[in-house]
PDB file of N, CA and C in Angstrom:
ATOM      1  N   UNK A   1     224.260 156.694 289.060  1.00  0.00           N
ATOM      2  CA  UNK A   1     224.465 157.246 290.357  1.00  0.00           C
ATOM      3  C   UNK A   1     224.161 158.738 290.290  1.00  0.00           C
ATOM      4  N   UNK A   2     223.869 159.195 291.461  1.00  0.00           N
ATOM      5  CA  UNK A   2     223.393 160.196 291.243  1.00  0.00           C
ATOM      6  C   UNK A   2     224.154 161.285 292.690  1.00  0.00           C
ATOM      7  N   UNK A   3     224.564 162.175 292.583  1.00  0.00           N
ATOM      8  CA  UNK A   3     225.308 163.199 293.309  1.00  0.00           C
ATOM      9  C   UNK A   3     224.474 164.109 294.010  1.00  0.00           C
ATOM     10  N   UNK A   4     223.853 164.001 295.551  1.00  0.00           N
ATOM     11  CA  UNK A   4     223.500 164.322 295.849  1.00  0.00           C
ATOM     12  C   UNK A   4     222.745 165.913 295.648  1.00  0.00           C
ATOM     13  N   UNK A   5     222.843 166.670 294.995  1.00  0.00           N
ATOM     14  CA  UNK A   5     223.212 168.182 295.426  1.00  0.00           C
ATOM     15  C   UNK A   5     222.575 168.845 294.163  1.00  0.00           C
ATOM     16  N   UNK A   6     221.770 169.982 294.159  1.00  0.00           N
ATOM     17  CA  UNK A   6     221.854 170.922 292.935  1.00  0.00           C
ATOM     18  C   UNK A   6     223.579 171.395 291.909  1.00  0.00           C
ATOM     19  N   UNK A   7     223.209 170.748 290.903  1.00  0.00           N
ATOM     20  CA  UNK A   7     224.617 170.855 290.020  1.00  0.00           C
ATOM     21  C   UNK A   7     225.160 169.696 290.130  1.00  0.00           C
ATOM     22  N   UNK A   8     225.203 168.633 290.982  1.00  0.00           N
ATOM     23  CA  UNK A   8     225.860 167.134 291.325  1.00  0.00           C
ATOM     24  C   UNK A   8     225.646 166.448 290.231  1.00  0.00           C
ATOM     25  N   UNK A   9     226.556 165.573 289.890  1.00  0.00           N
ATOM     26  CA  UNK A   9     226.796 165.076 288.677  1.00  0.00           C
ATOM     27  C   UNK A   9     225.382 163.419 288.289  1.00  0.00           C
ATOM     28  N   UNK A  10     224.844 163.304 287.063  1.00  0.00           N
ATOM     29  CA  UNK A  10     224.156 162.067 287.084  1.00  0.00           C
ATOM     30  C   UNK A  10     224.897 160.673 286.252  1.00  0.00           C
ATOM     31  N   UNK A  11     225.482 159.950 286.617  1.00  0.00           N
ATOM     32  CA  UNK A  11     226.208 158.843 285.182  1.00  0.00           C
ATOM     33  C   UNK A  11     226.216 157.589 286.282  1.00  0.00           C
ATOM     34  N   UNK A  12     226.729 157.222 285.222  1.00  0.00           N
ATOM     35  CA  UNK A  12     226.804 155.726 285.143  1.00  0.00           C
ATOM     36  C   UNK A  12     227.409 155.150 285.237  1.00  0.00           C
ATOM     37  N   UNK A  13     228.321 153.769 286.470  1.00  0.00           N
ATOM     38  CA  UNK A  13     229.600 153.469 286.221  1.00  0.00           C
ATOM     39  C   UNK A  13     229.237 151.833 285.646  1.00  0.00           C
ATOM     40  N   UNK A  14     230.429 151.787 285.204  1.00  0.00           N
ATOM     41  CA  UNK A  14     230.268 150.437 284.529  1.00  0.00           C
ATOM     42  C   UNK A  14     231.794 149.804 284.840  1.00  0.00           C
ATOM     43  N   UNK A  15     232.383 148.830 283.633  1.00  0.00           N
ATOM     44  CA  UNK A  15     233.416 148.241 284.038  1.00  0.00           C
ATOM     45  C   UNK A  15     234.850 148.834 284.971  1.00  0.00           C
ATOM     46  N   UNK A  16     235.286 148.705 285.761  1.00  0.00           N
ATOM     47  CA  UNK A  16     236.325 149.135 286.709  1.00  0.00           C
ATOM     48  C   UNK A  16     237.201 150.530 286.166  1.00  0.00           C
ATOM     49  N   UNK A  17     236.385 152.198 286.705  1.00  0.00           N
ATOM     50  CA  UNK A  17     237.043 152.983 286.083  1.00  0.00           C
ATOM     51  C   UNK A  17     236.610 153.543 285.126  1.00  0.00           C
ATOM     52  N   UNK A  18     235.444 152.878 284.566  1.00  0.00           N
ATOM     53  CA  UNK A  18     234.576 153.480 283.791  1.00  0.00           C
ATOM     54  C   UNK A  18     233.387 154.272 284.123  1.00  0.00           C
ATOM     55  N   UNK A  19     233.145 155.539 284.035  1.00  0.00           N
ATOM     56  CA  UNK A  19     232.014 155.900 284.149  1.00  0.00           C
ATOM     57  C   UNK A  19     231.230 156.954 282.750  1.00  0.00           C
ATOM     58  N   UNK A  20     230.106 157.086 282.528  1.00  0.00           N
ATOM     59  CA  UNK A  20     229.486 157.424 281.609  1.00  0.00           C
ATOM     60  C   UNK A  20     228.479 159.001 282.327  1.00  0.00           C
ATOM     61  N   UNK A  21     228.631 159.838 282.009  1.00  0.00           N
ATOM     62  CA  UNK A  21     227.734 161.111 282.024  1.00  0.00           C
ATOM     63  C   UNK A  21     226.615 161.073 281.646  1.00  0.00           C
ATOM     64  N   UNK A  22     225.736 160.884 282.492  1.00  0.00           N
ATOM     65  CA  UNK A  22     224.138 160.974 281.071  1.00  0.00           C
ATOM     66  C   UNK A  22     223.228 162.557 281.970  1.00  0.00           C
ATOM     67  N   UNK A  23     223.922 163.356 282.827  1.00  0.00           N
ATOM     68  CA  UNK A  23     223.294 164.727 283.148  1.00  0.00           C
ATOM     69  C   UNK A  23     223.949 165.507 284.262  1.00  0.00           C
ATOM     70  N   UNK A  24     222.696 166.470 285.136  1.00  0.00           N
ATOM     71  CA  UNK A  24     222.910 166.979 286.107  1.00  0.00           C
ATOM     72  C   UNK A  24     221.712 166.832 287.153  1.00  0.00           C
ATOM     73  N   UNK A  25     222.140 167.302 287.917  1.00  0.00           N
ATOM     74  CA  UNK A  25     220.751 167.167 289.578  1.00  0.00           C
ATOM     75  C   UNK A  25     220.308 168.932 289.008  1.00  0.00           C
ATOM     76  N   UNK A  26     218.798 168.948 288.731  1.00  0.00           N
ATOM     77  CA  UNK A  26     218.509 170.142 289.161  1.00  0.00           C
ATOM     78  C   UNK A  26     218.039 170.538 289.863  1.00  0.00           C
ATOM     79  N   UNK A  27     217.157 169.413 290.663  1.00  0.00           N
ATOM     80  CA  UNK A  27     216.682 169.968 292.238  1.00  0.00           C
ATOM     81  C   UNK A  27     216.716 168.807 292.689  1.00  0.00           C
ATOM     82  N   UNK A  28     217.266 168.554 293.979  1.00  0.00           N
ATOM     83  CA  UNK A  28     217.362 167.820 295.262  1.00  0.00           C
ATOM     84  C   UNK A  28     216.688 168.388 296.540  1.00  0.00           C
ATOM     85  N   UNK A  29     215.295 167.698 296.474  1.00  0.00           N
ATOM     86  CA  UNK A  29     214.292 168.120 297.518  1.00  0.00           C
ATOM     87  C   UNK A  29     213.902 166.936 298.091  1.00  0.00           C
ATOM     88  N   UNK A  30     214.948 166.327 299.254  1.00  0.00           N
ATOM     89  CA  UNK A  30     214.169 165.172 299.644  1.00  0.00           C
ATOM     90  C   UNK A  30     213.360 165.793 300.888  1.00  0.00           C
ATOM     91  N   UNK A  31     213.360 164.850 301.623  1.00  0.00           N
ATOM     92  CA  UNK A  31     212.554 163.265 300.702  1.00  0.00           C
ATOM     93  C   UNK A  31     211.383 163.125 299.505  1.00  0.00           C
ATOM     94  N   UNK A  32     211.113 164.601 299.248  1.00  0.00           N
ATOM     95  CA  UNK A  32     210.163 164.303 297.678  1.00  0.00           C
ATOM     96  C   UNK A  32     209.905 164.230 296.802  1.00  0.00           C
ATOM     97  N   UNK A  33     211.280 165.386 296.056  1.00  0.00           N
ATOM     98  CA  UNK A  33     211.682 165.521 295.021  1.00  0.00           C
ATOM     99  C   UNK A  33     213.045 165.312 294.123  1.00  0.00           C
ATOM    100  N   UNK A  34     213.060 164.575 293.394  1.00  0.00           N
ATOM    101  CA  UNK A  34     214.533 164.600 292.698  1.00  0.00           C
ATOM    102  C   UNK A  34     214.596 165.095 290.723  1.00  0.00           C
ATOM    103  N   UNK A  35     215.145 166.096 290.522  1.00  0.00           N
ATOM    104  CA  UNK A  35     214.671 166.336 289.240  1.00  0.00           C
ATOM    105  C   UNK A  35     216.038 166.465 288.798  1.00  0.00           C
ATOM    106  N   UNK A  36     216.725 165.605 287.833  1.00  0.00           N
ATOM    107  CA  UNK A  36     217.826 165.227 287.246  1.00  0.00           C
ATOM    108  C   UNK A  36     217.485 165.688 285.339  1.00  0.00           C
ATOM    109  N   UNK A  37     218.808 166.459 285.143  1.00  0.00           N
ATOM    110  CA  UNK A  37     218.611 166.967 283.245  1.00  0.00           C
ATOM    111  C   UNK A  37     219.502 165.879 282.856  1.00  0.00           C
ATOM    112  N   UNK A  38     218.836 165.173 281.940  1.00  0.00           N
ATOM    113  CA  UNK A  38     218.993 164.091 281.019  1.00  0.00           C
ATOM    114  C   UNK A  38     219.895 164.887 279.628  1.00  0.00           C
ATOM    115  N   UNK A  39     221.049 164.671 279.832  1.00  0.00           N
ATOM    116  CA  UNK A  39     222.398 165.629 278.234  1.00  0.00           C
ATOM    117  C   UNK A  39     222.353 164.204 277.799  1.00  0.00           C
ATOM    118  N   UNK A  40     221.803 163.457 277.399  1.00  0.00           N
ATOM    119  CA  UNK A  40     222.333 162.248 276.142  1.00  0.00           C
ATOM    120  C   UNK A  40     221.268 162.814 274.404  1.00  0.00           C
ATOM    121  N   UNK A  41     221.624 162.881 273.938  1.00  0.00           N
ATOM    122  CA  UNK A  41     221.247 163.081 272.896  1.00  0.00           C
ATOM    123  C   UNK A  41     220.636 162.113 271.858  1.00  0.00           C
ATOM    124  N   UNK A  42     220.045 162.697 270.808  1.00  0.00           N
ATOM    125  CA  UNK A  42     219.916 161.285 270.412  1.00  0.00           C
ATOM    126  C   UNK A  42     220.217 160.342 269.450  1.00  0.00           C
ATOM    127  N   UNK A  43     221.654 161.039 269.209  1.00  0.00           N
ATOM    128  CA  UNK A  43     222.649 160.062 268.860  1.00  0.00           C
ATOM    129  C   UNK A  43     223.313 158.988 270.465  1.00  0.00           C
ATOM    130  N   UNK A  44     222.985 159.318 271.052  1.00  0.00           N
ATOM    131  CA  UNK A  44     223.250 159.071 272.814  1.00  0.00           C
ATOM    132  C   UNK A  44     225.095 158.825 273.157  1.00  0.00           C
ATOM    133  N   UNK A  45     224.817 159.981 273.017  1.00  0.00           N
ATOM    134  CA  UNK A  45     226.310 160.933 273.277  1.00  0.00           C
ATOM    135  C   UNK A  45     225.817 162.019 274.457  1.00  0.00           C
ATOM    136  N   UNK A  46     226.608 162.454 275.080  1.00  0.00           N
ATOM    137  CA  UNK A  46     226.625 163.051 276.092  1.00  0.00           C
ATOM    138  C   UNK A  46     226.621 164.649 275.595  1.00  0.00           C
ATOM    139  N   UNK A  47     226.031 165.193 275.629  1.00  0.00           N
ATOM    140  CA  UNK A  47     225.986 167.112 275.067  1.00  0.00           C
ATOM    141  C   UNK A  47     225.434 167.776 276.379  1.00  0.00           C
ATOM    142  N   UNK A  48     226.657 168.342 276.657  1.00  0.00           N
ATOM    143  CA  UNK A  48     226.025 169.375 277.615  1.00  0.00           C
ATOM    144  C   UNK A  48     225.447 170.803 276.921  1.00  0.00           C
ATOM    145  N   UNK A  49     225.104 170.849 276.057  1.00  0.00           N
ATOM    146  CA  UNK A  49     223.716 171.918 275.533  1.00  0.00           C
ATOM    147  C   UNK A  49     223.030 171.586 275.055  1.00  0.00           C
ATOM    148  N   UNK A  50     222.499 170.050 275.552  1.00  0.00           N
ATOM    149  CA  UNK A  50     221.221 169.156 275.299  1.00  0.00           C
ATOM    150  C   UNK A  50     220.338 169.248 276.449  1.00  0.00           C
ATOM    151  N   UNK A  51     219.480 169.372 277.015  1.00  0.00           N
ATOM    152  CA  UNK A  51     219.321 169.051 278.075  1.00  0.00           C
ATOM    153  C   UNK A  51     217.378 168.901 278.061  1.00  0.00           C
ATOM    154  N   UNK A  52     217.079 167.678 278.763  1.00  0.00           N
ATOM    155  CA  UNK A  52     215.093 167.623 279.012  1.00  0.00           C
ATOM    156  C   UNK A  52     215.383 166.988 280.402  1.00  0.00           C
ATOM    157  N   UNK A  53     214.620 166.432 281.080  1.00  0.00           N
ATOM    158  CA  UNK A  53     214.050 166.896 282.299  1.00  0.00           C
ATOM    159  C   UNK A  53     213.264 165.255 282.466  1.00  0.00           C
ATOM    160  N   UNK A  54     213.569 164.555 283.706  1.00  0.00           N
ATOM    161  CA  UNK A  54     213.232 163.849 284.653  1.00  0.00           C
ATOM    162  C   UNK A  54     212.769 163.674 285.704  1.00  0.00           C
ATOM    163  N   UNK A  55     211.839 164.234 286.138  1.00  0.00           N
ATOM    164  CA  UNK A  55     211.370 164.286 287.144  1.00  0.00           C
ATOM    165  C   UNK A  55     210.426 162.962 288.107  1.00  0.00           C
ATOM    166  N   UNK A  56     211.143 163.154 289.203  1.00  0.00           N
ATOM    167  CA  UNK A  56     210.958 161.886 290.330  1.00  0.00           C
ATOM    168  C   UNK A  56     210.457 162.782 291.494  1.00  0.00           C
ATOM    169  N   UNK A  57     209.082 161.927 291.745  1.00  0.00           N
ATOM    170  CA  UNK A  57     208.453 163.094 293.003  1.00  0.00           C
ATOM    171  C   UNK A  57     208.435 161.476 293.933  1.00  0.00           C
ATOM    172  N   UNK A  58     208.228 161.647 295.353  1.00  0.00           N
ATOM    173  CA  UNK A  58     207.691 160.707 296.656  1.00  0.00           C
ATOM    174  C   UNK A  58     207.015 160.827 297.178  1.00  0.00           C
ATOM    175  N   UNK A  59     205.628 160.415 297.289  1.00  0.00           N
ATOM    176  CA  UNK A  59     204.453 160.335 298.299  1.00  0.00           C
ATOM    177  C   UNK A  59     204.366 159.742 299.180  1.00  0.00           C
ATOM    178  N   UNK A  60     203.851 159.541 300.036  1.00  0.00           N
ATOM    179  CA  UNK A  60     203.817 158.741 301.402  1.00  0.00           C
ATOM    180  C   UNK A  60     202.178 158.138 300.809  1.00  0.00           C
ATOM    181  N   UNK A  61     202.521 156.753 300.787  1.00  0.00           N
ATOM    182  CA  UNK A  61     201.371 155.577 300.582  1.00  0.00           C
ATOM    183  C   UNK A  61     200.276 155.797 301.551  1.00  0.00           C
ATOM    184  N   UNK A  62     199.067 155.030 301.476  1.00  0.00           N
ATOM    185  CA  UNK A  62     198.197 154.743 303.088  1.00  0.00           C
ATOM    186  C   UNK A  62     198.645 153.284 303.400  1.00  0.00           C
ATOM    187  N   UNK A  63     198.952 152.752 302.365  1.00  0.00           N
ATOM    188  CA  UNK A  63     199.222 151.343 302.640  1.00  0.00           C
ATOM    189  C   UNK A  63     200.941 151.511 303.492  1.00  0.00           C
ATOM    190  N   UNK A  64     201.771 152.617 303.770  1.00  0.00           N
ATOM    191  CA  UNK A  64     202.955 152.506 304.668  1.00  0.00           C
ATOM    192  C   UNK A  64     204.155 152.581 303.109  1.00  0.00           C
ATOM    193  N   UNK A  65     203.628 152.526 302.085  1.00  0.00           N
ATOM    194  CA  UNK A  65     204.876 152.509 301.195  1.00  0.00           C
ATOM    195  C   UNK A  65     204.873 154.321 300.522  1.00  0.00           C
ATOM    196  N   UNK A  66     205.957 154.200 299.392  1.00  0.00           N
ATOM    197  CA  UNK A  66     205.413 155.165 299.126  1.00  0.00           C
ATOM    198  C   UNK A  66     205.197 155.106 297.393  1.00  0.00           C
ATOM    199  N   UNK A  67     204.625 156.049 296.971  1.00  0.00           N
ATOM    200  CA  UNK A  67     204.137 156.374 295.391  1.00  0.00           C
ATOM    201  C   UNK A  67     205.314 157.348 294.830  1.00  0.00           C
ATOM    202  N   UNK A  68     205.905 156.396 293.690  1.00  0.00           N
ATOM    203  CA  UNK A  68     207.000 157.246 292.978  1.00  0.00           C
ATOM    204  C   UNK A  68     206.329 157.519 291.679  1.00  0.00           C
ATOM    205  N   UNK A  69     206.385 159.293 291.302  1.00  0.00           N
ATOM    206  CA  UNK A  69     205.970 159.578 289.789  1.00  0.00           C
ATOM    207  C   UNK A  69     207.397 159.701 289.355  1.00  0.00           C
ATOM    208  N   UNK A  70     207.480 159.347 288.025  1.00  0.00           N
ATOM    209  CA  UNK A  70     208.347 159.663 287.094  1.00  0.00           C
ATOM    210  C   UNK A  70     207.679 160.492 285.936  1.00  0.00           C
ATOM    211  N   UNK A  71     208.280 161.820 285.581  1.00  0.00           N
ATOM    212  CA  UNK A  71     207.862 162.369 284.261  1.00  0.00           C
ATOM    213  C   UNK A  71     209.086 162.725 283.439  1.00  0.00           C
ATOM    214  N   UNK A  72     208.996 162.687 282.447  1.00  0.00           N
ATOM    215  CA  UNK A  72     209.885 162.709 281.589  1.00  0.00           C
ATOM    216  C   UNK A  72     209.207 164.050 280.472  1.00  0.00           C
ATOM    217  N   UNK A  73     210.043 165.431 280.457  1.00  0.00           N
ATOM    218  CA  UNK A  73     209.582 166.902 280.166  1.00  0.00           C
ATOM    219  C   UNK A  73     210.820 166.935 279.273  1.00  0.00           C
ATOM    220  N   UNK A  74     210.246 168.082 278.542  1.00  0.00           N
ATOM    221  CA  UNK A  74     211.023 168.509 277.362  1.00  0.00           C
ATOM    222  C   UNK A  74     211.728 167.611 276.438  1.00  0.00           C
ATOM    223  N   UNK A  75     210.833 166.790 275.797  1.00  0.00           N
ATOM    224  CA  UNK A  75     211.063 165.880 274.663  1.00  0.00           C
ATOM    225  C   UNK A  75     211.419 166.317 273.367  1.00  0.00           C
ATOM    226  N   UNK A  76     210.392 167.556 273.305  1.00  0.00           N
ATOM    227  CA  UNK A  76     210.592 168.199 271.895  1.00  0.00           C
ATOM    228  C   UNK A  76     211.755 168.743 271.640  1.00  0.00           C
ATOM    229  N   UNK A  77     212.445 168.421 272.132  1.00  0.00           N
ATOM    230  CA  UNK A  77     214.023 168.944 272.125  1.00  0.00           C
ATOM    231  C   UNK A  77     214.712 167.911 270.982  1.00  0.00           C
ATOM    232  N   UNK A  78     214.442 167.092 271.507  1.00  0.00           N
ATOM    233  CA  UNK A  78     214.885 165.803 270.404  1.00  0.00           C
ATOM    234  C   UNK A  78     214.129 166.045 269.173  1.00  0.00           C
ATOM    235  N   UNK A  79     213.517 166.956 268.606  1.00  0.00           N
ATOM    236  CA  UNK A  79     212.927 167.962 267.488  1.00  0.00           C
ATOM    237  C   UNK A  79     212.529 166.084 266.462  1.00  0.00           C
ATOM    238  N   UNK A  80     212.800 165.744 265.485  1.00  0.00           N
ATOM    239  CA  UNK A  80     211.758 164.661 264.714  1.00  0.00           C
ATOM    240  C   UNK A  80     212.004 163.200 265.700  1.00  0.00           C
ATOM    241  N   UNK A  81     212.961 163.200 266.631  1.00  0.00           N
ATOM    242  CA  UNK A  81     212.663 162.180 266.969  1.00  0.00           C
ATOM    243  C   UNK A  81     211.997 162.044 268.251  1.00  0.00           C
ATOM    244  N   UNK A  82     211.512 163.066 268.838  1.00  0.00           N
ATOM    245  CA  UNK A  82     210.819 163.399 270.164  1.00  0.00           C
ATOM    246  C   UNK A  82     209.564 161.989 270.183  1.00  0.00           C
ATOM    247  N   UNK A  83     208.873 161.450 269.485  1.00  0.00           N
ATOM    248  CA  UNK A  83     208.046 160.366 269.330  1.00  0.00           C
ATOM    249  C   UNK A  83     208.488 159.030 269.932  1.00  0.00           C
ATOM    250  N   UNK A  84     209.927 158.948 269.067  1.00  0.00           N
ATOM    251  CA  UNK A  84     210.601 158.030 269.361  1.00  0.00           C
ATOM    252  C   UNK A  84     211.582 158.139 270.110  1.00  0.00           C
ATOM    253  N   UNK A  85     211.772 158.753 271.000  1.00  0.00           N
ATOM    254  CA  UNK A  85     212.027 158.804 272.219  1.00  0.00           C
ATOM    255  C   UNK A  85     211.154 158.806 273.726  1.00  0.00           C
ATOM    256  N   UNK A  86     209.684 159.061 273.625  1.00  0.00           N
ATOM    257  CA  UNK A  86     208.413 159.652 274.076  1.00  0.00           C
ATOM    258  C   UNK A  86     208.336 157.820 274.786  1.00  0.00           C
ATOM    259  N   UNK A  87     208.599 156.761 273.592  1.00  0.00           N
ATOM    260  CA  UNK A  87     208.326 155.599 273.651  1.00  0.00           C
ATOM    261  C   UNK A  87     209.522 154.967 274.729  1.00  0.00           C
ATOM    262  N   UNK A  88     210.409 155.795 274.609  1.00  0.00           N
ATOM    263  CA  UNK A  88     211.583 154.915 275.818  1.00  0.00           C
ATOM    264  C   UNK A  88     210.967 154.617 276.342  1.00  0.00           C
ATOM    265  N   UNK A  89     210.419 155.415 277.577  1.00  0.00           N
ATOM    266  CA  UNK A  89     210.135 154.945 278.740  1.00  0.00           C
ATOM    267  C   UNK A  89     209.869 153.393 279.779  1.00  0.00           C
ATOM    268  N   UNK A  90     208.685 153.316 278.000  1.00  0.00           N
ATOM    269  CA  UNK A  90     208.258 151.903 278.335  1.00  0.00           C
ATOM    270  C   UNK A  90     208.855 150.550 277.489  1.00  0.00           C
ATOM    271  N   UNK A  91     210.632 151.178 277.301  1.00  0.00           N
ATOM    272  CA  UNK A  91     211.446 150.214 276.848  1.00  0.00           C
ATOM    273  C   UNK A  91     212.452 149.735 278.308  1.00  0.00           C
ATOM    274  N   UNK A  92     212.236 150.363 279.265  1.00  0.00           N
ATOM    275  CA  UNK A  92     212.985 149.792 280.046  1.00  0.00           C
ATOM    276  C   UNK A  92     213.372 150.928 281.288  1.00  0.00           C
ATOM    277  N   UNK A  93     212.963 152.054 280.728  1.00  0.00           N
ATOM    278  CA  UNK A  93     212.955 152.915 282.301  1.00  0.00           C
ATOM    279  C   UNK A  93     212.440 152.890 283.486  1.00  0.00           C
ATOM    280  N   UNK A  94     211.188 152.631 283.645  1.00  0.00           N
ATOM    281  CA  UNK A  94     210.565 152.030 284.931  1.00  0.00           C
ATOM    282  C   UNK A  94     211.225 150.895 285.603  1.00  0.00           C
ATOM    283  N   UNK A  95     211.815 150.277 285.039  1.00  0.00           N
ATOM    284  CA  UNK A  95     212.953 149.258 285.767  1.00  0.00           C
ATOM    285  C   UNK A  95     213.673 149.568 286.508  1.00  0.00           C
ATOM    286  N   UNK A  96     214.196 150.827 286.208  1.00  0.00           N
ATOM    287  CA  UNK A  96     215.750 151.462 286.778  1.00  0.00           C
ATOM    288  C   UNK A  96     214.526 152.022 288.177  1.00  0.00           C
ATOM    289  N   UNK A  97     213.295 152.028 288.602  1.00  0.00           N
ATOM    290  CA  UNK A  97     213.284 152.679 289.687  1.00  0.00           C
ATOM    291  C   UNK A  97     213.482 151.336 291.058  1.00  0.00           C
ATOM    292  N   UNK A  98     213.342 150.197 290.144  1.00  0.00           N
ATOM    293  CA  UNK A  98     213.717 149.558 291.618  1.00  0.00           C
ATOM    294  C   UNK A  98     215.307 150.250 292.442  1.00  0.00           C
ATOM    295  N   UNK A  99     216.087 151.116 291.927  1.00  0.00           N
ATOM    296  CA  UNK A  99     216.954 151.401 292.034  1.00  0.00           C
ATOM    297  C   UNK A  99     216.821 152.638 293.993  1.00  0.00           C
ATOM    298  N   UNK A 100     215.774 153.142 293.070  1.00  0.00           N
ATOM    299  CA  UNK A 100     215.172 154.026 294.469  1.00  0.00           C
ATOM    300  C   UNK A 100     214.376 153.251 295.578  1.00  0.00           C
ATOM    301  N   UNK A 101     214.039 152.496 295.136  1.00  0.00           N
ATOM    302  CA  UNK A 101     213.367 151.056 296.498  1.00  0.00           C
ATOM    303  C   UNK A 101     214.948 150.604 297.075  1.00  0.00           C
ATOM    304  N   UNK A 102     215.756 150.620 296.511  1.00  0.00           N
ATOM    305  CA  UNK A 102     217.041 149.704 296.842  1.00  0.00           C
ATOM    306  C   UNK A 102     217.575 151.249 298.048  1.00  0.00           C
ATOM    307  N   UNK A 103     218.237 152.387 297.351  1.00  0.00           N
ATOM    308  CA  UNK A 103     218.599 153.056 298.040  1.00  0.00           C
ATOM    309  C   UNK A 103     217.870 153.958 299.542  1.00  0.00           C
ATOM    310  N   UNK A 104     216.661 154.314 299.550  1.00  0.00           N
ATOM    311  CA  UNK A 104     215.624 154.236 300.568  1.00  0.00           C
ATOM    312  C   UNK A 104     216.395 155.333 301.338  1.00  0.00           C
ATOM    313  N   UNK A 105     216.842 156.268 300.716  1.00  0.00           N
ATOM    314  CA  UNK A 105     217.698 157.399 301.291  1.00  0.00           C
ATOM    315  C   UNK A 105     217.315 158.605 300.698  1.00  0.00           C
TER     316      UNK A 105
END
C-alpha cells in the first residue's frame, strides 16, 4: 500500500495487524508519476539508510489504455549484490503492477 503523499509511508499488510515497511513516496505526481524509495536491504530487512528508487510513470495509450514504465535506479547500492538484485524484477515484480490496473486512482 502506498500513502498517498511526498514522505507517505510504502509497506505491506499481511495477516490481521500485520504490516511490513519496505519504503517511502518520493514524488506523488498524478496522474503520471509515482516514485516510491525501496529501504529493504539485501538481507531484506527494512533500513532506513538504505534507500534506491522505483519509479512508475503513466501515459495515456492511443488504443484508450494507458502505458505504465517501471524503472528500478540506484542498484549499486546493494554494492556485490547489485546483479543479483538487477534480476528481481523479472522474478515477480511486474506482477505487482496489476495492482495499479486494480486501483485506477
Amino acid at each position: 500500500m502506498v500513502q498517498p503523499r511526498p514522505g507517505g509511508r510504502w509497506f505491506g499488510r499481511g495477516a490481521p495487524g500485520h504490516e511490513t515497511h519496505w519504503g517511502k513516496v518520493l514524488a506523488w505526481e498524478p496522474p503520471s508519476r509515482l516514485l516510491p524509495g525501496w529501504q529493504i536491504n539485501s538481507e531484506w530487512t527494512c533500513d532506513p539508510d538504505f534507500l534506491t528508487k522505483v519509479e512508475l510513470t503513466f501515459t495515456p495509450a492511443e488504443n484508450g489504455g494507458t502505458l505504465v514504465t517501471l524503472e528500478y535506479r540506484s542498484l549499486e547500492r546493494f554494492g556485490a549484490d547489485a546483479s543479483r538484485h538487477a534480476q528481481k524484477p523479472g522474478d515477480g515484480g511486474p506482477t505487482r503492477l496489476a495492482d495499479y490496473v486494480d486501483a485506477k486512482t
